[in-house]
PDB file of N, CA and C in Angstrom:
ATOM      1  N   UNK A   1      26.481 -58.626 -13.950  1.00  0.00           N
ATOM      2  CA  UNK A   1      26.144 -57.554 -14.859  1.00  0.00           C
ATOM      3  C   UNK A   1      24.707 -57.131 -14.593  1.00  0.00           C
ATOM      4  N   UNK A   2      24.332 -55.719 -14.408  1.00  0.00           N
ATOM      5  CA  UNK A   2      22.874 -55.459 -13.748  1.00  0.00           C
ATOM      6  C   UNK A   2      22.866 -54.977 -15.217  1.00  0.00           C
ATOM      7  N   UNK A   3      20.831 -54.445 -15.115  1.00  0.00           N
ATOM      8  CA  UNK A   3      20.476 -54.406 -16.670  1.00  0.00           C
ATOM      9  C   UNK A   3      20.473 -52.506 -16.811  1.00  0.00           C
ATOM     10  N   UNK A   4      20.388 -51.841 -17.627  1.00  0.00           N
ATOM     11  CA  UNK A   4      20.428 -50.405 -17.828  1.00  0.00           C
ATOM     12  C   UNK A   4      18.760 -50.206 -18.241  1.00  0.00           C
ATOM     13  N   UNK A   5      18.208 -49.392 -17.336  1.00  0.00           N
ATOM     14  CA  UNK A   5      16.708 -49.314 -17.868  1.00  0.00           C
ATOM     15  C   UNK A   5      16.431 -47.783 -18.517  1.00  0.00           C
ATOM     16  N   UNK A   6      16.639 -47.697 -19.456  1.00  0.00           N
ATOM     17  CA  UNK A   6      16.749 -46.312 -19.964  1.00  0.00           C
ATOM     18  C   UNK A   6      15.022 -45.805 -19.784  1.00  0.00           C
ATOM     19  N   UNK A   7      14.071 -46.193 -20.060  1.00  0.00           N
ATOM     20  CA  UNK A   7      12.820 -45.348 -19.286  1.00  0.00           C
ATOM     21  C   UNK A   7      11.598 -46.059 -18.940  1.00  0.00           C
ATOM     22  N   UNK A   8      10.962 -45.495 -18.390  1.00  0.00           N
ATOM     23  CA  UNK A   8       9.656 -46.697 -18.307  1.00  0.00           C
ATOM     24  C   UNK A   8       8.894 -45.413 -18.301  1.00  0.00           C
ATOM     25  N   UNK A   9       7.579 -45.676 -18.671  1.00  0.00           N
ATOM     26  CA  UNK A   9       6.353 -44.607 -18.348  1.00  0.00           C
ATOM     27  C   UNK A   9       5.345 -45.534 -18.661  1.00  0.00           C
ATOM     28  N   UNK A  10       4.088 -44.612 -17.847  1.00  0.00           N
ATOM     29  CA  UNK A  10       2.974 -45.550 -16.964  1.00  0.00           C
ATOM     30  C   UNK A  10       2.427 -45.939 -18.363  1.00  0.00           C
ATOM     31  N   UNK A  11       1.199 -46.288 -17.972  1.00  0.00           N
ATOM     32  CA  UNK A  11       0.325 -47.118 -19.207  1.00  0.00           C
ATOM     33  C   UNK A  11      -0.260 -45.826 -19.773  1.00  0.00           C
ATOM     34  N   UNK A  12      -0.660 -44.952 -18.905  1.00  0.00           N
ATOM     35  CA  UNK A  12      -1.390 -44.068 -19.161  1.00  0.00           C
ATOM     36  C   UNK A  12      -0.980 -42.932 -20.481  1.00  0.00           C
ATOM     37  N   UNK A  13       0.538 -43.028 -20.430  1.00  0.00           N
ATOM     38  CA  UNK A  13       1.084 -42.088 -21.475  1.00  0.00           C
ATOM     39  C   UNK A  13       2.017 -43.076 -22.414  1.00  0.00           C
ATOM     40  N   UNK A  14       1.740 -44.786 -22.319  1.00  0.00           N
ATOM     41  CA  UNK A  14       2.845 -45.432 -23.123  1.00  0.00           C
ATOM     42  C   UNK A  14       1.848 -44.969 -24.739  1.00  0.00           C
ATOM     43  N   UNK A  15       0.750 -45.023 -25.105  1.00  0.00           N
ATOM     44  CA  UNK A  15       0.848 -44.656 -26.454  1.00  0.00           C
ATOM     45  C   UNK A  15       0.859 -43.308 -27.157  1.00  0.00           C
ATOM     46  N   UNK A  16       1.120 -42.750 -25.986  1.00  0.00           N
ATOM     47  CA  UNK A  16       2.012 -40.781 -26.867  1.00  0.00           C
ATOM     48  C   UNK A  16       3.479 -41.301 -26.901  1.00  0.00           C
ATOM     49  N   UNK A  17       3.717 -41.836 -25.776  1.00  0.00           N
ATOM     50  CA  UNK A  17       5.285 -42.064 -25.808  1.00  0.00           C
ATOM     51  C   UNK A  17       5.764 -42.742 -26.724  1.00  0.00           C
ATOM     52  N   UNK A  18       4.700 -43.423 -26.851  1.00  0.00           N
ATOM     53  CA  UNK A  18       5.755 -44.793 -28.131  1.00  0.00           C
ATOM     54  C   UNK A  18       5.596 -44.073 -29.317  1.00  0.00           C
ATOM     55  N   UNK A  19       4.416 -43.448 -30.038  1.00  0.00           N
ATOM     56  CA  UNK A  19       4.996 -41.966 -31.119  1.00  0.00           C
ATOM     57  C   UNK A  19       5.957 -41.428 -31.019  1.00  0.00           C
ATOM     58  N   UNK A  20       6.039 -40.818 -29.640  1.00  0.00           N
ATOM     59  CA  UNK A  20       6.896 -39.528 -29.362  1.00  0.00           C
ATOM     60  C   UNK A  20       8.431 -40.096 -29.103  1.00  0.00           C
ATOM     61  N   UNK A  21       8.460 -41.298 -28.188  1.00  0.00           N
ATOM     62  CA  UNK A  21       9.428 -41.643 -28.260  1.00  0.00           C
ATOM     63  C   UNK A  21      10.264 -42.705 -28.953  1.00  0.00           C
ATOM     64  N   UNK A  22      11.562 -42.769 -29.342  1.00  0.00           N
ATOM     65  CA  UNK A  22      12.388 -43.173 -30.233  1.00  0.00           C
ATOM     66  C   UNK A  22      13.086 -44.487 -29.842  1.00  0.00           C
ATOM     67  N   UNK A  23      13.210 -45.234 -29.874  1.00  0.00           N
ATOM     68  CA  UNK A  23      14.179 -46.582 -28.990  1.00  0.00           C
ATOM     69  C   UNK A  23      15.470 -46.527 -30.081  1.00  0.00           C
ATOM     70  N   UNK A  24      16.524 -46.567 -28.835  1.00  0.00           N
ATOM     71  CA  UNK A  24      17.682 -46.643 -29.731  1.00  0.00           C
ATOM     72  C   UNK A  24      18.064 -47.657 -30.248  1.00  0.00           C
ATOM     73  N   UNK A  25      18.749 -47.642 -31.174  1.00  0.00           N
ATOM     74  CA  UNK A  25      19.358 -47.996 -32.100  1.00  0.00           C
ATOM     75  C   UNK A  25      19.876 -50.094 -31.095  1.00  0.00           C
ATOM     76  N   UNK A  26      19.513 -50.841 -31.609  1.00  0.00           N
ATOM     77  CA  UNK A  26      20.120 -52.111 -30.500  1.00  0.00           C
ATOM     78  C   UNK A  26      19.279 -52.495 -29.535  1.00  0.00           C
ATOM     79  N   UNK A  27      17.923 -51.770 -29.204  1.00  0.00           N
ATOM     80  CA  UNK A  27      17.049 -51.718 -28.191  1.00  0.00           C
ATOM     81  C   UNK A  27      15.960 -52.177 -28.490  1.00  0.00           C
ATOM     82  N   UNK A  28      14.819 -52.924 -27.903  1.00  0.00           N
ATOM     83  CA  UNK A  28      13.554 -52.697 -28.368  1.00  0.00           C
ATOM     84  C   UNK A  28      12.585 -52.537 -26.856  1.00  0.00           C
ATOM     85  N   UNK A  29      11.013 -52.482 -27.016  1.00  0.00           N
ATOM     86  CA  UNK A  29      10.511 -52.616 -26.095  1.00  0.00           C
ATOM     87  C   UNK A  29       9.547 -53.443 -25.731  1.00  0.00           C
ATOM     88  N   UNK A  30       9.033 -53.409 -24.269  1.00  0.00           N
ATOM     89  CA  UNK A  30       8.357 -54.800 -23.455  1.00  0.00           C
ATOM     90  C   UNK A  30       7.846 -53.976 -22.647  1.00  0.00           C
ATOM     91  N   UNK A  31       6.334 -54.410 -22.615  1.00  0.00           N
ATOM     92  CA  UNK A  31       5.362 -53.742 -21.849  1.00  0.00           C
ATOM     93  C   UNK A  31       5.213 -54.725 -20.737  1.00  0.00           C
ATOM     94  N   UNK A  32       5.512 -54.265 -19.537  1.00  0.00           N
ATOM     95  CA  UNK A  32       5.015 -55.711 -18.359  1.00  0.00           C
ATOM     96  C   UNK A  32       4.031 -54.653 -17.285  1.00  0.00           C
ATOM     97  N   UNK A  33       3.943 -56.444 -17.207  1.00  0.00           N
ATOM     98  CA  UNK A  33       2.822 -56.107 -15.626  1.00  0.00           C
ATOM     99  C   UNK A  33       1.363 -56.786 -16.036  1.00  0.00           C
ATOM    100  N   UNK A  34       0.784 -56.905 -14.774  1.00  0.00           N
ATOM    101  CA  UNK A  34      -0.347 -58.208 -14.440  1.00  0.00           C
ATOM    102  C   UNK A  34      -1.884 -57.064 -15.080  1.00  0.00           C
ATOM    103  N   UNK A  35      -1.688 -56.137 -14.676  1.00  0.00           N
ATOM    104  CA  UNK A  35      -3.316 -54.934 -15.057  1.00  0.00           C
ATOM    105  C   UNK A  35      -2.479 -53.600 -15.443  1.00  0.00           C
ATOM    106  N   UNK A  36      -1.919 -53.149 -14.743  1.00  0.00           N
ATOM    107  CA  UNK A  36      -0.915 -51.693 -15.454  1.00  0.00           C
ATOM    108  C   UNK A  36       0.428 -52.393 -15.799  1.00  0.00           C
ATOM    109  N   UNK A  37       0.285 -51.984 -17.215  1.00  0.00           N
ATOM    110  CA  UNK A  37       1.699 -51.906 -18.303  1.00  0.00           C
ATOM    111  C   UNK A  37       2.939 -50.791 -18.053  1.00  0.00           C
ATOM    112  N   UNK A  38       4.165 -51.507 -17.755  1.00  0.00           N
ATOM    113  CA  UNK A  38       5.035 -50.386 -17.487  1.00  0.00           C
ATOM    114  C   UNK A  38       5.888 -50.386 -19.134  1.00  0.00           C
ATOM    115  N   UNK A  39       6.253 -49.622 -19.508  1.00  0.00           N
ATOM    116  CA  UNK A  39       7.257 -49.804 -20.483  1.00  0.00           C
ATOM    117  C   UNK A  39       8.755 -49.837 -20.415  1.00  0.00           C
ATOM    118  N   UNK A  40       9.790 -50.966 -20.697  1.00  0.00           N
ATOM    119  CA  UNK A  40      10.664 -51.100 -20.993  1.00  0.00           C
ATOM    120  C   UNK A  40      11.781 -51.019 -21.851  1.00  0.00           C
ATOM    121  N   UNK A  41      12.572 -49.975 -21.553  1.00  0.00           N
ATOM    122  CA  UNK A  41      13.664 -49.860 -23.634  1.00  0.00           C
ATOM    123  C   UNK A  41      14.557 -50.876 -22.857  1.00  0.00           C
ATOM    124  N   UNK A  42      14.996 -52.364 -23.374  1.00  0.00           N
ATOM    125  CA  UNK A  42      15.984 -53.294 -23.159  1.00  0.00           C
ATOM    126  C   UNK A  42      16.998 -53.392 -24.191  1.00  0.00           C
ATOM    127  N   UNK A  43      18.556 -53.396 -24.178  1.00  0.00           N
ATOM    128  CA  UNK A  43      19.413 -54.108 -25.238  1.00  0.00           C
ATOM    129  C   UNK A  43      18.633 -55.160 -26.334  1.00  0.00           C
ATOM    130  N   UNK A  44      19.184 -55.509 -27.308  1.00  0.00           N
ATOM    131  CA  UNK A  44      18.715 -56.521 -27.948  1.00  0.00           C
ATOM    132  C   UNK A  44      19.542 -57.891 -27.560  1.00  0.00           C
ATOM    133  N   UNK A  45      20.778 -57.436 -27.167  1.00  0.00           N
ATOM    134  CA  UNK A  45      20.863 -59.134 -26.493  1.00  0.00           C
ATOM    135  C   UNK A  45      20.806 -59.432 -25.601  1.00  0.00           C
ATOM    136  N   UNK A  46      19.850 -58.785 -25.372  1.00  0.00           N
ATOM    137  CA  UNK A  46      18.845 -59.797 -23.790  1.00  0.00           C
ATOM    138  C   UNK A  46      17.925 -61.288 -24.292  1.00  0.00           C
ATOM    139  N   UNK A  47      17.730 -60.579 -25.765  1.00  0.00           N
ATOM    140  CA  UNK A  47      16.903 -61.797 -26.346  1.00  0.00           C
ATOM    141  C   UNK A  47      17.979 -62.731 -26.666  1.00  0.00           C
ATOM    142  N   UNK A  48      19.094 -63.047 -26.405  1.00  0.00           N
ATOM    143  CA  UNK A  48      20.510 -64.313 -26.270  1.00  0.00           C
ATOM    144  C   UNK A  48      19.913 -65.077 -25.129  1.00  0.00           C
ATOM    145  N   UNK A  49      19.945 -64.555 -24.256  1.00  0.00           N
ATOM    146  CA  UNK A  49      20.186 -64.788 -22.716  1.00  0.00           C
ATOM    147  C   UNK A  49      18.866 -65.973 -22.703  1.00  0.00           C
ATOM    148  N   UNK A  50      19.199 -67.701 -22.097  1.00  0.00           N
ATOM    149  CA  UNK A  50      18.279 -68.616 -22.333  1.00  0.00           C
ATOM    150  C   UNK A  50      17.109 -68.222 -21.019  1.00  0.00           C
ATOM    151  N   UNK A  51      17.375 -67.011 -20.113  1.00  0.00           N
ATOM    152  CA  UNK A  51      16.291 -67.215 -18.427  1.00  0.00           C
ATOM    153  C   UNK A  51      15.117 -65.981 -19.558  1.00  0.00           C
ATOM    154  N   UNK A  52      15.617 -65.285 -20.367  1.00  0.00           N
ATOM    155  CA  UNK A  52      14.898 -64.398 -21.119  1.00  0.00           C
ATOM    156  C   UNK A  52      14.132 -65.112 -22.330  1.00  0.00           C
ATOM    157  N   UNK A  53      14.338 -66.014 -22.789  1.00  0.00           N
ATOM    158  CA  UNK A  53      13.615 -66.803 -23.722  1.00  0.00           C
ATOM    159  C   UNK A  53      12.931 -67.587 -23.088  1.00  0.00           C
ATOM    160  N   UNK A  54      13.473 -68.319 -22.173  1.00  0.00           N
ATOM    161  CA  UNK A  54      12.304 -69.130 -21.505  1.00  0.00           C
ATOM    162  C   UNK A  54      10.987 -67.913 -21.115  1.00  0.00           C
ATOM    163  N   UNK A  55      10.856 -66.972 -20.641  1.00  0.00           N
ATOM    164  CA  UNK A  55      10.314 -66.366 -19.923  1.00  0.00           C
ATOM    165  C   UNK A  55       9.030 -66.061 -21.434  1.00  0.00           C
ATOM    166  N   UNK A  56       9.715 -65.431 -22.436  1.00  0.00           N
ATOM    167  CA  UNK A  56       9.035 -65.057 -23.861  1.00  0.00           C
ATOM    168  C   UNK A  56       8.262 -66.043 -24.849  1.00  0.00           C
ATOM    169  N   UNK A  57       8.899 -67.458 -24.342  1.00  0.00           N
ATOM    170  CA  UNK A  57       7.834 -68.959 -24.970  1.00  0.00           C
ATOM    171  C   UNK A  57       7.479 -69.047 -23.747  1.00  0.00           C
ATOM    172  N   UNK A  58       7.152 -68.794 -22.180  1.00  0.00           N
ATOM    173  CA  UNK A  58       6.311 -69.025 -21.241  1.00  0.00           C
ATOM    174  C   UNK A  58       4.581 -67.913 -22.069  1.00  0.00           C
ATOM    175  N   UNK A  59       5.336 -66.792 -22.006  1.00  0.00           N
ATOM    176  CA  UNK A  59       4.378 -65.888 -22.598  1.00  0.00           C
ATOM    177  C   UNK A  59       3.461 -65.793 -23.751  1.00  0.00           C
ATOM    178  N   UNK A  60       4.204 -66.853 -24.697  1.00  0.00           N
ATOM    179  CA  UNK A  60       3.936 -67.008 -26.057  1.00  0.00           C
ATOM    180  C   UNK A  60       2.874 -68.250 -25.572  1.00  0.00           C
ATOM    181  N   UNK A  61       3.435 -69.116 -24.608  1.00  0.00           N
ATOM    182  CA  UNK A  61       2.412 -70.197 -24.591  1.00  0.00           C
ATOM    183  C   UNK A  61       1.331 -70.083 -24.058  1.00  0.00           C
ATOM    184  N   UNK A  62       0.961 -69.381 -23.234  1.00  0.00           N
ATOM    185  CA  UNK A  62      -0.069 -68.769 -22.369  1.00  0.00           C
ATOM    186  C   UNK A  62      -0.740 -67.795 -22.952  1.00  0.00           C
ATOM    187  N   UNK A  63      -0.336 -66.841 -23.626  1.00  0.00           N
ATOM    188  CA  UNK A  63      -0.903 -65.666 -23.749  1.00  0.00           C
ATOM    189  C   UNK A  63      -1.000 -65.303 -25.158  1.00  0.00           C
ATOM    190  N   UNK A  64      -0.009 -66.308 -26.170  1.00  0.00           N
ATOM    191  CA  UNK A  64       0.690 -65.863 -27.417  1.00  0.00           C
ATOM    192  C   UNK A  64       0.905 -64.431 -27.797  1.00  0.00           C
ATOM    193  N   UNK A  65       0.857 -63.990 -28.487  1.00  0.00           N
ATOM    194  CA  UNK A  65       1.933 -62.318 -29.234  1.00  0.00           C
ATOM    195  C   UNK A  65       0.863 -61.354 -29.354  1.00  0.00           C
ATOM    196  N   UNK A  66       0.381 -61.204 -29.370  1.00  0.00           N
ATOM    197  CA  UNK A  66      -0.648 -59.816 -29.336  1.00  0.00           C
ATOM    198  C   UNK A  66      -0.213 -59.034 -28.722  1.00  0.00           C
ATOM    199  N   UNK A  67      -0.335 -58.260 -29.644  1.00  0.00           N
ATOM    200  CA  UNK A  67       0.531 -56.980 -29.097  1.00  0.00           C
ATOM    201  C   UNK A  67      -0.492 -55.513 -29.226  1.00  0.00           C
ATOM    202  N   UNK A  68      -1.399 -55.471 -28.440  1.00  0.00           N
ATOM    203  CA  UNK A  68      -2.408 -54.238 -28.367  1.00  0.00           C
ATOM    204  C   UNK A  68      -1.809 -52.893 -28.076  1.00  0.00           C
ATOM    205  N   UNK A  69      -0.513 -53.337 -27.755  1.00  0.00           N
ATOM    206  CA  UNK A  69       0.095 -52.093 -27.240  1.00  0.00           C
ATOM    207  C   UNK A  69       1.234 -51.336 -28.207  1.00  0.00           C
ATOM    208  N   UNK A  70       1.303 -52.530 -29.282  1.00  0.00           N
ATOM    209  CA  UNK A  70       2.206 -51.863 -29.872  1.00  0.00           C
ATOM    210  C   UNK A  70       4.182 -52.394 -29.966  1.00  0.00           C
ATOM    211  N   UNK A  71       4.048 -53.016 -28.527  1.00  0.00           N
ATOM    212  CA  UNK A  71       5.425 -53.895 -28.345  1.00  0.00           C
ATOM    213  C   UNK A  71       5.192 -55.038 -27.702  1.00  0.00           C
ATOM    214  N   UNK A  72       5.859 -55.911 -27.229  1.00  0.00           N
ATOM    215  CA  UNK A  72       5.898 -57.126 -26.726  1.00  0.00           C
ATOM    216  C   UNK A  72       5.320 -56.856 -25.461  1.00  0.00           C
ATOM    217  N   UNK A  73       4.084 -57.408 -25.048  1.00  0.00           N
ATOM    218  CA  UNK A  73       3.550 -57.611 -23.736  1.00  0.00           C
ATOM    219  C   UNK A  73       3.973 -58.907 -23.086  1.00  0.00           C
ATOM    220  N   UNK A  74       4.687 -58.598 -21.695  1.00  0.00           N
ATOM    221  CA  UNK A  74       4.637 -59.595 -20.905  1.00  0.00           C
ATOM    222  C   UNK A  74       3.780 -59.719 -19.599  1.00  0.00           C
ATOM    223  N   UNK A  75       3.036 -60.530 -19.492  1.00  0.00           N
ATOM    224  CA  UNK A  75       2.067 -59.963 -18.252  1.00  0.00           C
ATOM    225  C   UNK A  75       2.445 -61.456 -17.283  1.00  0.00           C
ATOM    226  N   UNK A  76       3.623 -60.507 -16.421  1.00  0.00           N
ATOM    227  CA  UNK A  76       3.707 -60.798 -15.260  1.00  0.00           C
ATOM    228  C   UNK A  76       4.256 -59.642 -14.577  1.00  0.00           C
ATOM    229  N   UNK A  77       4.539 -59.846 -13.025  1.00  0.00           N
ATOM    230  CA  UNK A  77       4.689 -58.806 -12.294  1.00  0.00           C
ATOM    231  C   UNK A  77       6.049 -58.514 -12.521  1.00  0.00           C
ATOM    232  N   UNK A  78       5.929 -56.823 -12.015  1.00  0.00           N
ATOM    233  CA  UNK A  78       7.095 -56.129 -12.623  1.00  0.00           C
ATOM    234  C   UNK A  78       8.092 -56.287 -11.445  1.00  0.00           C
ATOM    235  N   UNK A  79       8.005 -56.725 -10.556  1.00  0.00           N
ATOM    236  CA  UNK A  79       9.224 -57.608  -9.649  1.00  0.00           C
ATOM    237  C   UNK A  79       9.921 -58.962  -9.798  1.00  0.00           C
ATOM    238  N   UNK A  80       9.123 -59.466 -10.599  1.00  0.00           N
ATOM    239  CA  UNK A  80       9.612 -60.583 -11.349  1.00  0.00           C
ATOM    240  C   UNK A  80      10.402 -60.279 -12.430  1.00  0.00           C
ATOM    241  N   UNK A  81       9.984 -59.298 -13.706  1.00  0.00           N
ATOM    242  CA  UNK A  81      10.243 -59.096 -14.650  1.00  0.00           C
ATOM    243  C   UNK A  81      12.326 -58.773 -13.827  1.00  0.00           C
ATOM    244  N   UNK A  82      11.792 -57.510 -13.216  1.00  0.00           N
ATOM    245  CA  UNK A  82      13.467 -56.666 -12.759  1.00  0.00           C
ATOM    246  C   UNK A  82      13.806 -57.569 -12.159  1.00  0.00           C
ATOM    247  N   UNK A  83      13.511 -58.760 -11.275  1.00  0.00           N
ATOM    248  CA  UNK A  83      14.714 -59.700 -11.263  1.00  0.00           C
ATOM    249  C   UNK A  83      15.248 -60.692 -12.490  1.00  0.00           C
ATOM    250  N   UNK A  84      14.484 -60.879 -12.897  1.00  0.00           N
ATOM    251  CA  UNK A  84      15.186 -61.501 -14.157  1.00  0.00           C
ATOM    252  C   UNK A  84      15.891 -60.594 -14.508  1.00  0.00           C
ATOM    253  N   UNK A  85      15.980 -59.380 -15.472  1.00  0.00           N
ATOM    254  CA  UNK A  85      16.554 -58.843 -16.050  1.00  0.00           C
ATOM    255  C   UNK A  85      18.068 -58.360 -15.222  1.00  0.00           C
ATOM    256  N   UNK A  86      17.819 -58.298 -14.201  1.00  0.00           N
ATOM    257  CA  UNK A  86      18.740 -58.090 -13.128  1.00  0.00           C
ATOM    258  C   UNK A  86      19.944 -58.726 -13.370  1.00  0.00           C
ATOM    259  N   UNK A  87      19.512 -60.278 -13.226  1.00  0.00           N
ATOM    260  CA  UNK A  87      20.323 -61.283 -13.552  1.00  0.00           C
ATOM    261  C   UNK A  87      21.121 -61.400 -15.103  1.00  0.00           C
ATOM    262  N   UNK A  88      20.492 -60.720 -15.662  1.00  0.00           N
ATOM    263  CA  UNK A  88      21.142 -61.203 -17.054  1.00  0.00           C
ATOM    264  C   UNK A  88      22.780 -60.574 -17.444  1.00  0.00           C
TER     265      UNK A  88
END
């Protein structure tokens, strides 16, 4: 099962977008990446899936929840991130 990435936009316009834009209904979002933040709209049961929780208490333990951006920051690389999600 591959993952559906309904949009990403750069860092540069994620806080007009996250006003402007709406996450549907079952969805939420995840900002990744190591220095530029991409934005992610994901299903909500991705947060089931145990390679996606490990990944979110890796983040929590290192970095804990601050969220400057507004949604869940994960700061690792966004080739990492799309293979995980890939997999799920």
């Amino acid at each position: 099962m591959g993952f559906r990435l309904l949009k990403i936009v750069s860092n540069k316009n994620a806080e007009k977008c996250s006003q402007a834009t709406i996450v549907p209904k079952g969805h939420f979002v995840v900002y990744v990446g190591e220095t530029t933040k991409k934005r992610f709209v994901l299903p909500i049961s991705y947060l089931k899936h145990p390679s996606f929780q490990n990944l979110l208490s890796q983040t929590e333990e290192e970095f804990g929840f601050d969220h400057p951006m507004g949604g869940l920051t994960i700061p690792c690389s966004e080739e990492v991130f799309t293979d995980l999600i890939s997999s799920l």
